[in-house]
N, C-alpha and C. Protein backbone atom coordinates (compact mmCIF):
# COMPACT_ATOMS: atom_id res chain seq x y z
N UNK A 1 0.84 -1.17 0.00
CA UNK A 1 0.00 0.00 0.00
C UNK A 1 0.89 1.24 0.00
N UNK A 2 0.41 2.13 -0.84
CA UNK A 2 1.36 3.18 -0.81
C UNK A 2 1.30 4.50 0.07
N UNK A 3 1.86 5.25 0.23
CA UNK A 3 1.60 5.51 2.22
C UNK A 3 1.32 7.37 1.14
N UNK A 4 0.29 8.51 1.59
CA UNK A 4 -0.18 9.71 1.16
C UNK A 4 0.36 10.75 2.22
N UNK A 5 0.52 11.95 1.99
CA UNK A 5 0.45 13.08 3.08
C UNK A 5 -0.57 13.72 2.56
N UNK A 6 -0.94 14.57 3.43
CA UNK A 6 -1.68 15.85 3.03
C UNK A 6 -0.90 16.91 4.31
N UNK A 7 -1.24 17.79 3.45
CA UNK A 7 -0.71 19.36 4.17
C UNK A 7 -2.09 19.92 4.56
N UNK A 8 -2.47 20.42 5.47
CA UNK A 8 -3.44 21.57 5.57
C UNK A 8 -3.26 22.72 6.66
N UNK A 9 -4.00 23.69 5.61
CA UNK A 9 -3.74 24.97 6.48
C UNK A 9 -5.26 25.53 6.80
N UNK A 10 -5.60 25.23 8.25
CA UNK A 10 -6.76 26.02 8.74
C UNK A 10 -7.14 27.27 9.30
N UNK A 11 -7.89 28.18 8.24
CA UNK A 11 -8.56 29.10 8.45
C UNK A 11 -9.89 29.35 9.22
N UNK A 12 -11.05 29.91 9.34
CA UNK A 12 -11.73 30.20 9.73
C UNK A 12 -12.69 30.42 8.48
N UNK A 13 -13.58 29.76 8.19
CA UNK A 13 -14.31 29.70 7.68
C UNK A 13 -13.68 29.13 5.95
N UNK A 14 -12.43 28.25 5.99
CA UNK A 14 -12.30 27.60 5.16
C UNK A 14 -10.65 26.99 5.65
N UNK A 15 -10.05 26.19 4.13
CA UNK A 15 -9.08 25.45 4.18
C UNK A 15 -8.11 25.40 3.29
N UNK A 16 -6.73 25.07 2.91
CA UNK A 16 -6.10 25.15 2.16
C UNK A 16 -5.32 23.40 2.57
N UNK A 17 -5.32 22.79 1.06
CA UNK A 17 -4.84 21.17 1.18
C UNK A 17 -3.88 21.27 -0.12
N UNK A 18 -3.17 20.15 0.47
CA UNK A 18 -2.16 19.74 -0.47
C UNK A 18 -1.77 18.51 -0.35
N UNK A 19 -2.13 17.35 -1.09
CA UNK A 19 -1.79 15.76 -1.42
C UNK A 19 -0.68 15.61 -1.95
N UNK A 20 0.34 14.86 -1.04
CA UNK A 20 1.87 14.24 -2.06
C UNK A 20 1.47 12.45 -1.56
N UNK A 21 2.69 12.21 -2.51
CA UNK A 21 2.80 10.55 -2.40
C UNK A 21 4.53 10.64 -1.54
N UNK A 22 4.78 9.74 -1.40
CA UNK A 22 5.85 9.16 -0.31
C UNK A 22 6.94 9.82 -0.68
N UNK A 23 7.11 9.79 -2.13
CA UNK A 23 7.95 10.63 -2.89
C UNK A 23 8.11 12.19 -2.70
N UNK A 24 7.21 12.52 -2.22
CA UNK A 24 7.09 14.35 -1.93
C UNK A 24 6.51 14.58 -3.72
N UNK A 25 5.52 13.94 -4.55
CA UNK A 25 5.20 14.09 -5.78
C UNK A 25 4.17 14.63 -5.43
N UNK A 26 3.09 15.86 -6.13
CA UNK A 26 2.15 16.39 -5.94
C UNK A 26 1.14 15.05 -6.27
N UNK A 27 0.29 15.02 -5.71
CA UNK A 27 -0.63 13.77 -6.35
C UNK A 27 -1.93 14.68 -6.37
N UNK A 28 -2.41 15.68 -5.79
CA UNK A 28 -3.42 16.50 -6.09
C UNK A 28 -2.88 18.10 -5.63
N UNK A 29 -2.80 18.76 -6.89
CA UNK A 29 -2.29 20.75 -5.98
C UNK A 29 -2.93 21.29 -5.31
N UNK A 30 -2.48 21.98 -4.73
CA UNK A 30 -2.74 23.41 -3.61
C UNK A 30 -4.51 22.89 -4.02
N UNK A 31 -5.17 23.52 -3.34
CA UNK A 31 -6.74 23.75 -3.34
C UNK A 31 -7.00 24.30 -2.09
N UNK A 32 -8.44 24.93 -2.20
CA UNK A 32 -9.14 25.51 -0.73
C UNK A 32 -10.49 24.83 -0.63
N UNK A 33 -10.64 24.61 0.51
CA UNK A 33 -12.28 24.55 0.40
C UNK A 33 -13.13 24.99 1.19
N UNK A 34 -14.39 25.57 1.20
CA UNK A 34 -14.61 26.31 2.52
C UNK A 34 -15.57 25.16 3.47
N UNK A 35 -15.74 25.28 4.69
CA UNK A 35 -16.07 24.85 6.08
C UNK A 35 -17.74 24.59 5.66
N UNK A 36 -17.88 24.39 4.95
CA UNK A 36 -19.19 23.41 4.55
C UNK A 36 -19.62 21.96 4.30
N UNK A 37 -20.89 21.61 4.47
CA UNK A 37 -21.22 20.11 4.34
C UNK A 37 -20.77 19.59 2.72
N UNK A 38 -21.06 20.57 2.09
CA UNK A 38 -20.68 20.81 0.62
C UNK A 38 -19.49 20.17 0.42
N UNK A 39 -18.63 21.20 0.88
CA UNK A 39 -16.78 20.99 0.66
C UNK A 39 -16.24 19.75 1.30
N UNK A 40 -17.03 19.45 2.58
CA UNK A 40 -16.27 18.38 3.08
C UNK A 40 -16.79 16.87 2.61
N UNK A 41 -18.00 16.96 1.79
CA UNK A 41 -17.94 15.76 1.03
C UNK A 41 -17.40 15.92 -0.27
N UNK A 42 -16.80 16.98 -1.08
CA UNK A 42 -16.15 17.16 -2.00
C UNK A 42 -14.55 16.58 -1.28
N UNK A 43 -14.55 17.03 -0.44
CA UNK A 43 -12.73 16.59 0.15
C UNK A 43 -12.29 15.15 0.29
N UNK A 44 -13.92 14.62 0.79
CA UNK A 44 -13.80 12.95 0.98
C UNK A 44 -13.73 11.92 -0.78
N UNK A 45 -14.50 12.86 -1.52
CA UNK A 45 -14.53 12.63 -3.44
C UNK A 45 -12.78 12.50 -3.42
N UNK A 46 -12.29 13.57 -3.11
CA UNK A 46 -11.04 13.73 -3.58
C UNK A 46 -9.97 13.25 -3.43
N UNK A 47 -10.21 12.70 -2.12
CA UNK A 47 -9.56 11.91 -1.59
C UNK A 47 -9.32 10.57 -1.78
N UNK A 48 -10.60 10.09 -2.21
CA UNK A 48 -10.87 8.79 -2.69
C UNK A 48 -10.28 8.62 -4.10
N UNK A 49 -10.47 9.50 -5.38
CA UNK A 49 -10.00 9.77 -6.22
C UNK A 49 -8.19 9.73 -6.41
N UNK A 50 -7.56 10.40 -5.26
CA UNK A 50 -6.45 10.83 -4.77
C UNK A 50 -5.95 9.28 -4.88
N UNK A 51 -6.54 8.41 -4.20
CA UNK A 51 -5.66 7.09 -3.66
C UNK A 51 -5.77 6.32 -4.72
N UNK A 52 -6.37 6.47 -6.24
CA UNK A 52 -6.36 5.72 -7.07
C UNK A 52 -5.11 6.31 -8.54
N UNK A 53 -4.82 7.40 -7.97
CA UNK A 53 -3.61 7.66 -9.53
C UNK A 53 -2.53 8.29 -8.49
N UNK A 54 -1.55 8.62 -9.19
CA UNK A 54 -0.02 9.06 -8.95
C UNK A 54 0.26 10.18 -8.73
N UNK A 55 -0.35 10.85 -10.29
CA UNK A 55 -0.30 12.05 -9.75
C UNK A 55 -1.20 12.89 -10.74
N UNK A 56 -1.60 14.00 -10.68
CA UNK A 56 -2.66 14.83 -10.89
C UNK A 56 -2.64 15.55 -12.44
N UNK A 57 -3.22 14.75 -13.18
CA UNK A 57 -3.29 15.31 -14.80
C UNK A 57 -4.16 16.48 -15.26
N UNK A 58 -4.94 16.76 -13.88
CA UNK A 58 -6.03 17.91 -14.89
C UNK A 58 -5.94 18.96 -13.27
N UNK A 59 -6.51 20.33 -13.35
CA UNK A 59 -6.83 20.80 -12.17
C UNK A 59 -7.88 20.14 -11.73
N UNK A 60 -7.86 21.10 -10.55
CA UNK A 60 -9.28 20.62 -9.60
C UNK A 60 -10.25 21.27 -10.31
N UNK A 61 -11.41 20.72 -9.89
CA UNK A 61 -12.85 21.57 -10.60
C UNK A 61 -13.36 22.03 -9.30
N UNK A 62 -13.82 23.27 -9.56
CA UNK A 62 -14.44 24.51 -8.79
C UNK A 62 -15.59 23.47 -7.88
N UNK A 63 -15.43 23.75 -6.32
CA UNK A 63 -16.64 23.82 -5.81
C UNK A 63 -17.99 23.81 -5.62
């Protein structure tokens, strides 16, 4: 199994993430999301998404 980080930086009324692989390889870029039911099942999408490729061929799509 291949082992993920994430970075996050918490704000107040939102978030800033960043996904690498073991390698320090971006596997998903920088993104924000704000402190909603919304965003935080978009984060759990992404995440799930995240653990199936290497590394990140397209941007993120908007919120």
């Amino acid at each position: 199994m291949e082992s993920y980080f994430m970075g996050i930086d918490v704000s107040k009324g939102y978030a800033d993430f960043v996904i690498l692989d073991a390698k320090k390889n971006i596997v998903e870029p920088n993104f924000q999301l704000d402190d909603t039911f919304k965003s935080h099942c978009k984060l759990f999408d992404i995440l799930k998404s995240a653990a199936h490729r290497k590394k990140c061929k397209s941007p993120l799509r908007d919120v």
